[in-house]
Structure formats: C-alpha cells, structure tokens
C-alpha atoms as a PDB file:
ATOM      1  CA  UNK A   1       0.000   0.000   0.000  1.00  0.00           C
ATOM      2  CA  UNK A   2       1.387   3.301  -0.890  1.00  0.00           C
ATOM      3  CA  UNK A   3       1.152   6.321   1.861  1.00  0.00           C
ATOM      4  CA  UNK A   4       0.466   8.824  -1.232  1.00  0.00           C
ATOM      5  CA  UNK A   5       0.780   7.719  -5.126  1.00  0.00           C
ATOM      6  CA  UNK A   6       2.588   9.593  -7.338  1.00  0.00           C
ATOM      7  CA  UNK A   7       1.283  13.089  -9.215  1.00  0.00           C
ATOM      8  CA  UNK A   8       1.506  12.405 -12.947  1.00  0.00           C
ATOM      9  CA  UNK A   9       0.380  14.931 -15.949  1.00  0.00           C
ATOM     10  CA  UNK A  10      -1.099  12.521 -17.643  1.00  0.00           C
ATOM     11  CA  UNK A  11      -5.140  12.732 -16.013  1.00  0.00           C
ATOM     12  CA  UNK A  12      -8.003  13.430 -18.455  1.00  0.00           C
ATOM     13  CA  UNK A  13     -10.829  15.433 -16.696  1.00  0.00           C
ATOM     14  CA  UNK A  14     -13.766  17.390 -17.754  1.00  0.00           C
ATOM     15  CA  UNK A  15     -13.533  20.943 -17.125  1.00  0.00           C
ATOM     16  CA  UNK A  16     -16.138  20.451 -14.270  1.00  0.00           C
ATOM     17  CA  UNK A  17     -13.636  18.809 -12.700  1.00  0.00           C
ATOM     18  CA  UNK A  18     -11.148  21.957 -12.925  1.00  0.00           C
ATOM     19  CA  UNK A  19     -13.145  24.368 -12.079  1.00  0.00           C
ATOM     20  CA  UNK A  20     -14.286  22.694  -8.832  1.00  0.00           C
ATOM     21  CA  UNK A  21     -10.462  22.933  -7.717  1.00  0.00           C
ATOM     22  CA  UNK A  22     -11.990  26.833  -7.115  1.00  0.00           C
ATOM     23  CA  UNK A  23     -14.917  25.123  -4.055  1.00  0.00           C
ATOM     24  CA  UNK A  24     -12.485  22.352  -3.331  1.00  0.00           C
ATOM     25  CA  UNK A  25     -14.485  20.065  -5.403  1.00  0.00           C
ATOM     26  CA  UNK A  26     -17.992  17.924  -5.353  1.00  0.00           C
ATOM     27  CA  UNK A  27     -19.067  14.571  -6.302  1.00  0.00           C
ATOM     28  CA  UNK A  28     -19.227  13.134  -9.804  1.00  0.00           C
ATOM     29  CA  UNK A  29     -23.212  12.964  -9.691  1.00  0.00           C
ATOM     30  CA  UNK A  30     -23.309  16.707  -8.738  1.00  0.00           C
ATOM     31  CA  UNK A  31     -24.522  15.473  -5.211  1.00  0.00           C
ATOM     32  CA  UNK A  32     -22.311  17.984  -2.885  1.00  0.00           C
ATOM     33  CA  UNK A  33     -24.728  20.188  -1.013  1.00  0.00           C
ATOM     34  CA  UNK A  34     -23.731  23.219   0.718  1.00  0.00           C
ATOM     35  CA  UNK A  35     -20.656  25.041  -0.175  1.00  0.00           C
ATOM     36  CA  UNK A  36     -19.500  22.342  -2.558  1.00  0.00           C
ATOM     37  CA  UNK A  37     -17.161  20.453   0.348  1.00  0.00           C
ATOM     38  CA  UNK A  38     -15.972  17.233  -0.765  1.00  0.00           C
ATOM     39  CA  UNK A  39     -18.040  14.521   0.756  1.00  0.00           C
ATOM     40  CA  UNK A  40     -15.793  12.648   4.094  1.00  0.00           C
ATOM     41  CA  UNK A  41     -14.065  16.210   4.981  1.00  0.00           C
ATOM     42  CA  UNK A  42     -13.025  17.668   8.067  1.00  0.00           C
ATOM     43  CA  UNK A  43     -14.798  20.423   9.869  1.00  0.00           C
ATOM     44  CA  UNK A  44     -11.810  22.644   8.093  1.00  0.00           C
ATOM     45  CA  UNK A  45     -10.650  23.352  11.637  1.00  0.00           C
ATOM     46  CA  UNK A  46      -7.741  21.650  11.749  1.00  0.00           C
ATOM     47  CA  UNK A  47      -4.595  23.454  12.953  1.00  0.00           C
ATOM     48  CA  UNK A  48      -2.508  24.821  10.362  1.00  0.00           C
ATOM     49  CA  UNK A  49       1.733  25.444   9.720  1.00  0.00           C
ATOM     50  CA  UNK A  50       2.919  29.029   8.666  1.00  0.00           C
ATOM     51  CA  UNK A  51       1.990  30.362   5.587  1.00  0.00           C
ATOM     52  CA  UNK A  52       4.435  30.348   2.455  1.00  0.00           C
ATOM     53  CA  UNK A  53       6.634  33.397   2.041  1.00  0.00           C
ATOM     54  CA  UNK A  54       5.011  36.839   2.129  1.00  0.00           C
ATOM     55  CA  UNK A  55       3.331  38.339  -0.754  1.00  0.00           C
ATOM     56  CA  UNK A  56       5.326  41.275  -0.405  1.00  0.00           C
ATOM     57  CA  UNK A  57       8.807  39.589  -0.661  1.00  0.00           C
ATOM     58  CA  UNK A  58       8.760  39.669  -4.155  1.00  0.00           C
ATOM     59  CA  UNK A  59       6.056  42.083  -4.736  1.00  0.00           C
ATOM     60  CA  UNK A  60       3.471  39.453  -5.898  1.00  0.00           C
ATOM     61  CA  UNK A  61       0.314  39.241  -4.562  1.00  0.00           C
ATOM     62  CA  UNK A  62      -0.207  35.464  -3.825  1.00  0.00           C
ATOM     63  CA  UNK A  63      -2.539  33.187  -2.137  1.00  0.00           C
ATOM     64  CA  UNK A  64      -1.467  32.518   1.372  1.00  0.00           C
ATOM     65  CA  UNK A  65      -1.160  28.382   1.637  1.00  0.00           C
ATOM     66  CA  UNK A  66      -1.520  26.904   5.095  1.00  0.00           C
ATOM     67  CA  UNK A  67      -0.741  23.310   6.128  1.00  0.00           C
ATOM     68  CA  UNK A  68      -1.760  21.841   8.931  1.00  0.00           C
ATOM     69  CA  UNK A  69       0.580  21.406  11.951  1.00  0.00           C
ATOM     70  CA  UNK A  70       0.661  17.273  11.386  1.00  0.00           C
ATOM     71  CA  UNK A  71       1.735  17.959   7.583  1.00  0.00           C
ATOM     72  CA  UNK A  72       5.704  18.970   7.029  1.00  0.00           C
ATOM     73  CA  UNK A  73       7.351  19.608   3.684  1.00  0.00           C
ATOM     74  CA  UNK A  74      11.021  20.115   3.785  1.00  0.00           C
ATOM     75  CA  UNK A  75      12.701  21.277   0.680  1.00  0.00           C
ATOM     76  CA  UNK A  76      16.593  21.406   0.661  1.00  0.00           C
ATOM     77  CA  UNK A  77      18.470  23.224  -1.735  1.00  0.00           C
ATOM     78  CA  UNK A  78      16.458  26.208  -1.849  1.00  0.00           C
ATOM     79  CA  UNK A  79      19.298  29.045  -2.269  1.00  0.00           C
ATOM     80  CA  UNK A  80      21.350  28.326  -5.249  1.00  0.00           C
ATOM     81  CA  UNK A  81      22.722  32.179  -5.129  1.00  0.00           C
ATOM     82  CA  UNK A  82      21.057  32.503  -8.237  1.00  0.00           C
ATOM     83  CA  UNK A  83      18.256  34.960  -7.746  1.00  0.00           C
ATOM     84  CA  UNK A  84      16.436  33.308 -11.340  1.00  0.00           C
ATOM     85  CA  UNK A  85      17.030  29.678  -9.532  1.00  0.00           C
ATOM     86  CA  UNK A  86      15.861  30.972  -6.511  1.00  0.00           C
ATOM     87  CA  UNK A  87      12.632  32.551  -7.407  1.00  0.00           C
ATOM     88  CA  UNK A  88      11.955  29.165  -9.674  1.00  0.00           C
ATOM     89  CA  UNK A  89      12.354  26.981  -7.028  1.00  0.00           C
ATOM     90  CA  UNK A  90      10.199  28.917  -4.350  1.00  0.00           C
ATOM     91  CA  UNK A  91       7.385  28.710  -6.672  1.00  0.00           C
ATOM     92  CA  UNK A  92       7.912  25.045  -7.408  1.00  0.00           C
ATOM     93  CA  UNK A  93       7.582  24.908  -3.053  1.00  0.00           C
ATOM     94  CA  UNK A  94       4.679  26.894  -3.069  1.00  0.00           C
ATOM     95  CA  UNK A  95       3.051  24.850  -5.897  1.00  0.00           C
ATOM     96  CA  UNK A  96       3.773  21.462  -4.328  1.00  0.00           C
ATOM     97  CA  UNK A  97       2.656  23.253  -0.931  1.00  0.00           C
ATOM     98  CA  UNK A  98      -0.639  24.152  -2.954  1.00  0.00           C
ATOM     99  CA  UNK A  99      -1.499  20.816  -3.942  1.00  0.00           C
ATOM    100  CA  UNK A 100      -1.095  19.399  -0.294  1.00  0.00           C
ATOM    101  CA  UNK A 101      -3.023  22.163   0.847  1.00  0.00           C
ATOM    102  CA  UNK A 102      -5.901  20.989  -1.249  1.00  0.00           C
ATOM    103  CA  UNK A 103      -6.206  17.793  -0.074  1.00  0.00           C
ATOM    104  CA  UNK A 104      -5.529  17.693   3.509  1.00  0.00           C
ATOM    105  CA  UNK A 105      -7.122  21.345   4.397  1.00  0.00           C
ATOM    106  CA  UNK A 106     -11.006  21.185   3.994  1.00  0.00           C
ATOM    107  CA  UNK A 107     -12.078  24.520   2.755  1.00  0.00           C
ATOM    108  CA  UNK A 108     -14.613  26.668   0.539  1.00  0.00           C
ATOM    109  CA  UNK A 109     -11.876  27.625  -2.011  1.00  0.00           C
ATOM    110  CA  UNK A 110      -7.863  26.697  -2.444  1.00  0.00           C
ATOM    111  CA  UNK A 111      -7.089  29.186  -5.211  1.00  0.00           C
ATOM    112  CA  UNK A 112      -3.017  28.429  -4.596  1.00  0.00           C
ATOM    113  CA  UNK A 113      -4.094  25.628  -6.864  1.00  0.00           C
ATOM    114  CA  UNK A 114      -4.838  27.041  -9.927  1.00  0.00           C
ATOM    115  CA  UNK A 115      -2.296  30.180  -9.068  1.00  0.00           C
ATOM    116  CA  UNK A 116       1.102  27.919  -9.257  1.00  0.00           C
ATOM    117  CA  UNK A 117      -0.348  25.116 -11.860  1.00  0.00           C
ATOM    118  CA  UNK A 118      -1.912  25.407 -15.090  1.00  0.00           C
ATOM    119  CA  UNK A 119      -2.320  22.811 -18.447  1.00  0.00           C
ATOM    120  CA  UNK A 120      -1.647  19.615 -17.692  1.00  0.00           C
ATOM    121  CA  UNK A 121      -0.512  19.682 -14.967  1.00  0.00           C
ATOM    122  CA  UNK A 122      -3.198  21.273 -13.341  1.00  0.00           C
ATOM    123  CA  UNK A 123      -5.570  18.530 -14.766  1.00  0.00           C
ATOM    124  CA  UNK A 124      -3.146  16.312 -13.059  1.00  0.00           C
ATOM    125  CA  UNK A 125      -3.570  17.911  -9.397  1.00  0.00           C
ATOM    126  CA  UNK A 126      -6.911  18.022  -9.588  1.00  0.00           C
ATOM    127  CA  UNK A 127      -7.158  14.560 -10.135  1.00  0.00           C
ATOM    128  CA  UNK A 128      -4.583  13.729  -7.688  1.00  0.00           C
ATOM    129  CA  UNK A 129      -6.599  15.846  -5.231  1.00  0.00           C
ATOM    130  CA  UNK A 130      -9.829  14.795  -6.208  1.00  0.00           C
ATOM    131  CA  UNK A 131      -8.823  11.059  -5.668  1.00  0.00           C
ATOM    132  CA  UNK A 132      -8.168  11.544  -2.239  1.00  0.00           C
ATOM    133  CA  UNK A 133     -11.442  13.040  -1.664  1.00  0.00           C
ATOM    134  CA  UNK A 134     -13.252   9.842  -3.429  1.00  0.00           C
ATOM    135  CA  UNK A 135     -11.389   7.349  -1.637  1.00  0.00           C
ATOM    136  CA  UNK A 136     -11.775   8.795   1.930  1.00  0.00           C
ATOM    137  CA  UNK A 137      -8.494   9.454   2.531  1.00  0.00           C
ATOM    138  CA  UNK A 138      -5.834  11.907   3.229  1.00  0.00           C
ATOM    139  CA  UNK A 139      -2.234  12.300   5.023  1.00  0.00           C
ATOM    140  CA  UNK A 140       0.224  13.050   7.574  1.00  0.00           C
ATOM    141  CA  UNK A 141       3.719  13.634   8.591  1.00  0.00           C
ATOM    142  CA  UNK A 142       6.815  14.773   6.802  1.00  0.00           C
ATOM    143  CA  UNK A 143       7.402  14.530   2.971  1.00  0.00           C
ATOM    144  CA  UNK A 144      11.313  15.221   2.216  1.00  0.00           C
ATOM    145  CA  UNK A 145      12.261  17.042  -1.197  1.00  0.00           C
ATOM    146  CA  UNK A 146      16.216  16.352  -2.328  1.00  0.00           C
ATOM    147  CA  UNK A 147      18.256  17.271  -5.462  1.00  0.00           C
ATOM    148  CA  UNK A 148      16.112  19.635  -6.519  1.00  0.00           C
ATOM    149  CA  UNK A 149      17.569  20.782 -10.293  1.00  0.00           C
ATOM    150  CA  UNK A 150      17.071  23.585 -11.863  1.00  0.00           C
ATOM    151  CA  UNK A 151      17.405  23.648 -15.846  1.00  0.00           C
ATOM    152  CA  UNK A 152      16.683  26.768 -18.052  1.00  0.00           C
ATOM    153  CA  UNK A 153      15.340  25.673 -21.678  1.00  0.00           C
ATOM    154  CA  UNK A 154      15.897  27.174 -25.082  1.00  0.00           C
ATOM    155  CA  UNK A 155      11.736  27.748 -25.646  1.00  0.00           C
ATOM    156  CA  UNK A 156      12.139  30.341 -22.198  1.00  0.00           C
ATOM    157  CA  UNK A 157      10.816  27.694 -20.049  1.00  0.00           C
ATOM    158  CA  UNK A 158      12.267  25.947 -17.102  1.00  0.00           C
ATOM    159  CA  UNK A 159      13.002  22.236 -16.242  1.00  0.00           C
ATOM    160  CA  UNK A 160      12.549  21.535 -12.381  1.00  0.00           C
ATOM    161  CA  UNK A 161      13.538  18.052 -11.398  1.00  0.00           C
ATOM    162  CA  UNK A 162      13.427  16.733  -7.725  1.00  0.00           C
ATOM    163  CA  UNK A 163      13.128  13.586  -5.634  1.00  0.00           C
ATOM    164  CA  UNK A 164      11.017  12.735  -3.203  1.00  0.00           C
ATOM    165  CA  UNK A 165      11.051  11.038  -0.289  1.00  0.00           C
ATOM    166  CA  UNK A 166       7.646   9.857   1.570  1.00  0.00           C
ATOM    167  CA  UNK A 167       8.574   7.452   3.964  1.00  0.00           C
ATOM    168  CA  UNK A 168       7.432   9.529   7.047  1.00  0.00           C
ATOM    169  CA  UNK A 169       4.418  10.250   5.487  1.00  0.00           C
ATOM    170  CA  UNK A 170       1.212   8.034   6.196  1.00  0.00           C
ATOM    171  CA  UNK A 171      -2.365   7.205   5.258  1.00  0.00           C
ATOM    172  CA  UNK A 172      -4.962   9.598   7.147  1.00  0.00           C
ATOM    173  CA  UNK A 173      -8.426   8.009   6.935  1.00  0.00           C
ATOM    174  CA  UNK A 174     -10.769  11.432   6.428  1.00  0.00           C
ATOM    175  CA  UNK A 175     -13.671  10.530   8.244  1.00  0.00           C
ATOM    176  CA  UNK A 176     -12.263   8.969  11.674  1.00  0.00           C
ATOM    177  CA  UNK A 177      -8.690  10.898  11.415  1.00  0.00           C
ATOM    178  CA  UNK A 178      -7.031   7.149  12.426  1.00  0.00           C
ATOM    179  CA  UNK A 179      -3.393   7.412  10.968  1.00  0.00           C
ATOM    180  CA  UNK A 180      -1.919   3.713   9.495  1.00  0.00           C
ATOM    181  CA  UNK A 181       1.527   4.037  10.579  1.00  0.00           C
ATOM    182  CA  UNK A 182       2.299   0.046  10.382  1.00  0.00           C
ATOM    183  CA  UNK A 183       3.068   0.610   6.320  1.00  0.00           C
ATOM    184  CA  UNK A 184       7.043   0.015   6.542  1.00  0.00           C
ATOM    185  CA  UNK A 185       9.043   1.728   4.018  1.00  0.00           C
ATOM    186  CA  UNK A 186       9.475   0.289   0.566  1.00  0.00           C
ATOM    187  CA  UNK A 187      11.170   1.404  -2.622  1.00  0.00           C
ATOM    188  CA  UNK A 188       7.661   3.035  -3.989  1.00  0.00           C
ATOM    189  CA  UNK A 189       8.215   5.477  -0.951  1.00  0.00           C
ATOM    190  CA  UNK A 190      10.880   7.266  -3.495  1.00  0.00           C
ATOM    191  CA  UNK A 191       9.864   8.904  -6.429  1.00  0.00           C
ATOM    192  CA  UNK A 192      11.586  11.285  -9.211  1.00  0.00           C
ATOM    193  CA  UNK A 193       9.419  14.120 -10.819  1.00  0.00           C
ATOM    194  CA  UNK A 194      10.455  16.219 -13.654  1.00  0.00           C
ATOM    195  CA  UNK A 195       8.242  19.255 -14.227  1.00  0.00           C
ATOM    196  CA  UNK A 196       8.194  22.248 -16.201  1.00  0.00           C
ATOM    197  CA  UNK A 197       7.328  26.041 -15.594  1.00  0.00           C
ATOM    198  CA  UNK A 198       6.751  29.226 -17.542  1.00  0.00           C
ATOM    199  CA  UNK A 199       6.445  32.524 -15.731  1.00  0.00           C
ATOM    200  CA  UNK A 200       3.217  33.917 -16.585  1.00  0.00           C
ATOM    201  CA  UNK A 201       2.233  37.545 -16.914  1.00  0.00           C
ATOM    202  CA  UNK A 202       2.214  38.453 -13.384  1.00  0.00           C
ATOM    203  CA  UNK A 203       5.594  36.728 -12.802  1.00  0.00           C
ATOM    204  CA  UNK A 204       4.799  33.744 -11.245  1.00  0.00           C
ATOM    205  CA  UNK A 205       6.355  30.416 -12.091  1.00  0.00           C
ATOM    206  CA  UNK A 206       3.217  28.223 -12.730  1.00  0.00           C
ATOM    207  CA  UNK A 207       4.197  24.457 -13.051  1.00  0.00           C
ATOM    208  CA  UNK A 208       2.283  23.512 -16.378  1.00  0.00           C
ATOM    209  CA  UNK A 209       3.680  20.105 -16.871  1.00  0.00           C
ATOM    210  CA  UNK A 210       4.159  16.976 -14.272  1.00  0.00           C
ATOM    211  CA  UNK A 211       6.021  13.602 -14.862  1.00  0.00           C
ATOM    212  CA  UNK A 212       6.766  11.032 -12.018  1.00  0.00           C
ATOM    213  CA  UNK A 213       8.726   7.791 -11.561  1.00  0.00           C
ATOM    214  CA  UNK A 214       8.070   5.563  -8.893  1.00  0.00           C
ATOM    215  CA  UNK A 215      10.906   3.553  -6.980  1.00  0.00           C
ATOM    216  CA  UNK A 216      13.460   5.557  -8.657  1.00  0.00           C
ATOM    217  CA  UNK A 217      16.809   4.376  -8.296  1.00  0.00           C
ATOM    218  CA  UNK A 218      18.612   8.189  -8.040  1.00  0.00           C
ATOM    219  CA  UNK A 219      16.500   9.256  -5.335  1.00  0.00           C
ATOM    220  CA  UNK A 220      17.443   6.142  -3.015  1.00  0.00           C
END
C-alpha cells in the first residue's frame, strides 16, 4: 500500500472537474450540497503550519497556503545564489505546498491551486486531489524534497527536477482521522518528478507540466 501515489500529468478530466479545484471540489453525480465540500471532509478546523513566504517579498500578490501542523514539507536546496534559480524553485515549493493544501485542508476555495499550476498539470492535481477526496483518505507527517535541479530551456521555459522522499508520510483516513503508521518503508516510498514552468504575466512560475517515476533508483 502506498502512503500517497505519485502526481503524474497525464489525467483526463472534464472541465467540471477543474473548475471545482476553485470550491475544493464535489461529487461526480453533482450530489455535494452546501458550499460544494468534498463529501468525508473535516470540519476545516484543523490546525494549520505558517503560511508560504510573504506576498510582499517579491512584490506578488499570492494566495497565502496553510498546512496543517501534522503535515511537514522540507525542501533542501532552496538558495542556489542565483536569484532566477531561486525565485523558480520557491514557486515550485509553493506549488507542491498548494497541492497538499488541497487535499488535507477542507475549505470553501484553495485558489493556490490554480495560481502555481496550469495545463496539464493542473488537470493532473486536480485529479490527484480529487482522488483523495473519493477514496476517503488523506495524510500526515513529513514529505522530504532532495536534489532539486534547476534547468533553463531554449523555448524560455524551465526544467525543475526533484526527488522525493515519503517514507514519514502516512495514510490519514478522512472521516475517523485514524493514521496507518504500520506501512514500513518500501522502494515506492521514493519517487523522481520532472516538471516544467513558464512565468506567466504576473511573474509567477506556474508548473504547467508533471512527470513522475516511482521507486526511482537516483532518489534512493
């Protein structure tokens, strides 16, 4: 059993399915009632980590994103002393950050979703996220992210490549909050994900592309 399955770009979804990513979702037969929560989610007052960085650090005005305090995300590498690097790499944190957001913070709206991700690979999240949802499920604990790569392209877009590593992360069941902790730690725990980003017309870094290998041998 995996603690969380990989993110791929390769999801097909009806737009429906997007746009609910804006009311953090609804059922397939259009029976959510209320404000649209996912069916199986939490009251939404679960306790929450720091926001990401400051809107006015870069002079962006961004979503804040807020994790809650069982759910950890360290990135490493995340001052190259190139200020291009830099700012790519903070909003490849903010977008993963966005995604986890989604699925393990019950809300009316995440729009840090569809502010860092766009094309495919927003499809992709929003099937990611949206499976969570349908199978009752969500997470805990600490997620690691290593050799994080950044790679400029000729086409003016940028190559982020990273590893992960999810073995202190575990199954949350959504409904009665138990936590499965007795999964031990396998080779599917590590996974490599390539990913692209443009910087749109505001200047943010929007991931629009997502590829992931499971039980990759470099991130071991």
């Amino acid at each position: 059993m995996n603690r969380r399955p990989t993110l791929l770009a390769t999801a097909v979804l009806t737009v429906a399915a997007v746009l609910s990513l804006s009311a953090c979702g609804g059922s397939d037969d259009g029976g959510s009632k209320g404000n649209d929560k996912i069916e199986g989610a939490g009251s939404g007052d679960e306790k929450r980590e720091s926001p990401s960085p400051k809107a006015s650090d870069d002079g962006i005005e961004r979503p804040e994103i807020k994790l809650p305090k069982d759910v950890k995300n360290v990135f490493e590498g995340g001052k190259t002393g190139d200020a291009k690097k830099d700012a790519i790499l903070a909003d490849n944190e903010r977008r993963i950050n966005s995604v986890d957001e989604a699925i393990t913070v019950d809300a009316e709206k995440h729009p840090a979703l569809k502010f860092y991700s766009s094309g495919d690979a927003l499809l992709s999240a929003a099937d990611y996220v949206q499976g969570f949802y349908k199978d009752g499920r969500s997470f805990e604990g600490t997620t690691r992210y290593f050799n994080r790569q950044v790679t400029f392209l000729k086409s003016g877009a940028t190559a982020v490549t990273y590893c992960v590593d999810e073995t202190k992360s575990y199954p949350k069941d959504r409904k009665t909050g138990k936590v499965d902790k007795s999964i031990p730690a396998s080779k599917d725990d590590y996974a490599f994900y390539n990913t692209r980003l443009k910087k749109n017309a505001e200047g943010v870094w929007q991931t629009d592309s997502v590829t992931s290998t499971s039980g990759a041998k470099q991130c071991m």
